[in-house]
Protein backbone atom coordinates (compact mmCIF):
# COMPACT_ATOMS: atom_id res chain seq x y z
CA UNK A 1 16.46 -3.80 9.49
CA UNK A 2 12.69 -2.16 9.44
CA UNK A 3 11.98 -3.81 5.96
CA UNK A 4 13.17 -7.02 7.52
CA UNK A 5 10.84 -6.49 10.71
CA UNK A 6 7.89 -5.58 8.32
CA UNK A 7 8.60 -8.71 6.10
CA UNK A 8 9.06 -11.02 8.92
CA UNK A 9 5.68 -9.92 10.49
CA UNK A 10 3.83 -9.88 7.28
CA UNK A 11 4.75 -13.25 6.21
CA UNK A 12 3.20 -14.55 10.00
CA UNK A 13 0.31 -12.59 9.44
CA UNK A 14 0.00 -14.01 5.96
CA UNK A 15 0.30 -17.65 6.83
CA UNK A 16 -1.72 -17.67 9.40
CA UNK A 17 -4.83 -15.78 7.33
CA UNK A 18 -4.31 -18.40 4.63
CA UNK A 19 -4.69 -21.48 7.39
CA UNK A 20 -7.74 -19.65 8.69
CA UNK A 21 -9.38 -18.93 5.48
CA UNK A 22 -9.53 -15.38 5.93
CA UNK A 23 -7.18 -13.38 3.66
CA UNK A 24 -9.42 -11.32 1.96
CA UNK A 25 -10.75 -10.25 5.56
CA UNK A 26 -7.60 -9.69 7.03
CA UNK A 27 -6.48 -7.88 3.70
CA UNK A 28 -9.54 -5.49 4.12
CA UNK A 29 -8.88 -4.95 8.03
CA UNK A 30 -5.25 -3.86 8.05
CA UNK A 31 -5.88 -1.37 5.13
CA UNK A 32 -8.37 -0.13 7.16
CA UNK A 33 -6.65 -0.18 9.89
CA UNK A 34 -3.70 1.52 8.07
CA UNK A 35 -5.95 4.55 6.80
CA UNK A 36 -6.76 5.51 10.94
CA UNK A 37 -3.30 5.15 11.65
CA UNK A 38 -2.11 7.49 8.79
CA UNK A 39 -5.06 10.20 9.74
CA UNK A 40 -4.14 9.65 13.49
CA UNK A 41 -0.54 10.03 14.11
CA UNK A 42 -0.81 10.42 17.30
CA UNK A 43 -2.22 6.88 18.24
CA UNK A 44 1.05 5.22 17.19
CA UNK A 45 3.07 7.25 18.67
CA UNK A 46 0.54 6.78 21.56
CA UNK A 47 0.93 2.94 20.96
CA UNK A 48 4.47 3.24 20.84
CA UNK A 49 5.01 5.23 23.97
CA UNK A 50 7.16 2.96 26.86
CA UNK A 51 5.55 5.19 29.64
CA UNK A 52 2.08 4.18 28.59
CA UNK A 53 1.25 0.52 30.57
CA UNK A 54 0.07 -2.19 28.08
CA UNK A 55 -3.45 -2.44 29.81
CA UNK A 56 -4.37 1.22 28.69
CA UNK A 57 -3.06 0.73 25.27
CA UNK A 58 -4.96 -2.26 25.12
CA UNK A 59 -8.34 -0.64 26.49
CA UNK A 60 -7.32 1.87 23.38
CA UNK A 61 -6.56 -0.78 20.61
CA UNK A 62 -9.98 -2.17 21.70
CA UNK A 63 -12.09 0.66 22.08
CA UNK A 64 -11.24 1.42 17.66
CA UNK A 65 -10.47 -1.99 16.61
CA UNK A 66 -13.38 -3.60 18.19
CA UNK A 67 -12.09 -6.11 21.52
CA UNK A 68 -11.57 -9.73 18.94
CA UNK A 69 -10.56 -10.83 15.22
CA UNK A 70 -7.11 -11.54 14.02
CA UNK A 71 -6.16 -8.01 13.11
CA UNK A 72 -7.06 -7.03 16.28
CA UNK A 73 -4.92 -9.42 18.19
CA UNK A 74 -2.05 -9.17 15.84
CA UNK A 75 -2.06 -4.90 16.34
CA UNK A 76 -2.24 -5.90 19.67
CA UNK A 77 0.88 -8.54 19.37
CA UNK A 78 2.81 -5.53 17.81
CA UNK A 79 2.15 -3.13 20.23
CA UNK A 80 3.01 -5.50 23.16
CA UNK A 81 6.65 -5.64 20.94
CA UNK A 82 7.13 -2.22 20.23
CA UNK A 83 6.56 -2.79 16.78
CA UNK A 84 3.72 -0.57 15.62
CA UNK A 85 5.64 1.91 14.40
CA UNK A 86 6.50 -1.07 11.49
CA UNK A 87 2.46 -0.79 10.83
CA UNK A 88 3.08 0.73 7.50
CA UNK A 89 6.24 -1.38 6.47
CA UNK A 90 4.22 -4.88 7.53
CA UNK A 91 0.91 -3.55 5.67
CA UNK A 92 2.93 -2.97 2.33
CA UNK A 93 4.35 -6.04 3.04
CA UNK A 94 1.33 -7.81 3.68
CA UNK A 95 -0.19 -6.60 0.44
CA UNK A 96 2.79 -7.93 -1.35
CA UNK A 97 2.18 -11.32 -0.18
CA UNK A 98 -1.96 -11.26 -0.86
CA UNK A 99 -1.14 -9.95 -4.39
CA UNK A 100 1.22 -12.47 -5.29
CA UNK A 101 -0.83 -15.13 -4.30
CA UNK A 102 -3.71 -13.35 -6.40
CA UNK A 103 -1.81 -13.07 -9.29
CA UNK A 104 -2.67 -9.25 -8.60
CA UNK A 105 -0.41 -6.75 -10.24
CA UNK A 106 -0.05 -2.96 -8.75
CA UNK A 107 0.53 -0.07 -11.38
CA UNK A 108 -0.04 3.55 -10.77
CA UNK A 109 -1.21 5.54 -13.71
CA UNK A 110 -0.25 9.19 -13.31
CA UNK A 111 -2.23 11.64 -16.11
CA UNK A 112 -3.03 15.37 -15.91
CA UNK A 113 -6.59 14.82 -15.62
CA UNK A 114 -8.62 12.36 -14.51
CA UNK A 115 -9.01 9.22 -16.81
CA UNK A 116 -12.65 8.40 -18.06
CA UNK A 117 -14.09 5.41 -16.81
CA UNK A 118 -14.14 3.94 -20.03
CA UNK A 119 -10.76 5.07 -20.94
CA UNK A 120 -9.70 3.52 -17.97
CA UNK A 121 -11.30 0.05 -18.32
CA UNK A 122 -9.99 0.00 -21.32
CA UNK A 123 -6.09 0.63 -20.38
CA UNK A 124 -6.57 -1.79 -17.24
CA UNK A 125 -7.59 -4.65 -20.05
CA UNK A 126 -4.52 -3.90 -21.94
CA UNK A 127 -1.91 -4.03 -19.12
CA UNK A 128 -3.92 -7.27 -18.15
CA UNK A 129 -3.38 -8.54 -21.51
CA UNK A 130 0.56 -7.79 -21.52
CA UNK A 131 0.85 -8.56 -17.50
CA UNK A 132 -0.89 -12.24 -17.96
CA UNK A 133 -2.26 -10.56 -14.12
CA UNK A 134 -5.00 -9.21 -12.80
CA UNK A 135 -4.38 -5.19 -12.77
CA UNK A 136 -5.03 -2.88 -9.75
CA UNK A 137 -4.76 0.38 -11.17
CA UNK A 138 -3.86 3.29 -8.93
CA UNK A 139 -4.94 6.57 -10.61
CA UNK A 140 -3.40 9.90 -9.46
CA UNK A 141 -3.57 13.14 -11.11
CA UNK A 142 -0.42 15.69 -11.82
CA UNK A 143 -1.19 18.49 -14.02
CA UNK A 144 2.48 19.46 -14.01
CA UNK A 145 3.02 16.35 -16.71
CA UNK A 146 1.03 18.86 -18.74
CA UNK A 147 -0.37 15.71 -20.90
CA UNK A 148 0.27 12.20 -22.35
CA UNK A 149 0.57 9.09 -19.22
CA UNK A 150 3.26 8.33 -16.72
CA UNK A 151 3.30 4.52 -15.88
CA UNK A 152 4.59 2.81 -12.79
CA UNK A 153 4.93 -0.51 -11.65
CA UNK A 154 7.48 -1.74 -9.29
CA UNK A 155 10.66 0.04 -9.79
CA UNK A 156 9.45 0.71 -13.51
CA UNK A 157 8.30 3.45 -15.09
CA UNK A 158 6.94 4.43 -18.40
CA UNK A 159 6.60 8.19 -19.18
CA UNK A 160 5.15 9.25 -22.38
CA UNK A 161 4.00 12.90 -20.86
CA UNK A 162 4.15 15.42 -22.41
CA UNK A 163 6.40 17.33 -19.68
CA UNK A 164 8.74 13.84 -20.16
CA UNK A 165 9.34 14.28 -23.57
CA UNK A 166 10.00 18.31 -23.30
CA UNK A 167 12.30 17.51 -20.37
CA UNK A 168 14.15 15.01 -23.02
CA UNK A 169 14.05 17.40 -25.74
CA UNK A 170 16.25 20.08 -23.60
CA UNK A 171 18.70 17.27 -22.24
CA UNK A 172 19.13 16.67 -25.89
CA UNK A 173 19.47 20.22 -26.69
CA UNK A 174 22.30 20.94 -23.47
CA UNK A 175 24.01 17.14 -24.71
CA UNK A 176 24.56 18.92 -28.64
């Protein structure tokens, strides 16, 4: 039911940036405005709260989202529905839509250390190559793989670590 919320929402949100002309804008503002909700928990459950009248969480929606612009009327919109707590779900969602349309492909590339720059460019071309999409590569670093790459995208992953391999190794090993 929450996905479906988030989707529905999203889609809305979507359409209407499109007919406006201001996707990329909108894209920007709700990531933005995702990164103070996910450093201020407190303000959506302070959004969310039924004891709290709509006027005051208005006055607080304006007072750190600015008082105009879409994004600020549609956070208003889901606060005014009890839907903020969705904020997350209908961001994701949101960025879904605005990637498809892009032809924009998500992959996280997990490594032990940071990638070099060049390094990096260079793997982004490939996947772009083998994708036939634009590649927005999400770097994160685990020392725990020990070595080697771990790929994601979607529900896919790809891991040629060095910690995947020893973990195969000893399945192999209890299997015999």
């Amino acid at each position: 039911m929450t996905g479906d919320v988030g989707k529905l929402y999203a889609q809305a949100l979507f359409e209407l940036s499109l007919e406006s002309e201001s996707l990329e804008n909108v894209c920007s503002e709700l990531k933005q405005c995702r990164e103070i909700f996910d450093e201020n928990p407190q303000l959506v459950k302070l959004l969310s709260s039924p004891v709290i009248l709509k006027t005051e969480k208005h006055e607080v929606i304006n007072k750190i989202f600015g008082e105009s612009g879409m994004v600020h009327d549609f956070i208003c919109l889901v606060t005014d529905k009890n839907r903020i707590s969705y904020f997350d779900k209908i961001t994701d969602a949101f960025i879904e839509h605005y990637n498809q349309h892009n032809n924009i492909t998500e992959m996280t590339v997990i490594t032990s250390i940071p990638l070099k720059p060049d390094l990096k460019a260079r793997l982004i071309k490939k996947l772009e190559q083998k994708s036939g999409k634009t590649v927005k590569l999400n770097e994160k670093v685990d020392p725990s793989i020990i070595g080697g790459i771990i790929l994601r995208m979607g529900n896919s992953q790809i891991d040629n670590s060095i910690k995947g391999r020893l973990e195969a190794v000893a399945q192999q090993l209890k299997i015999q």
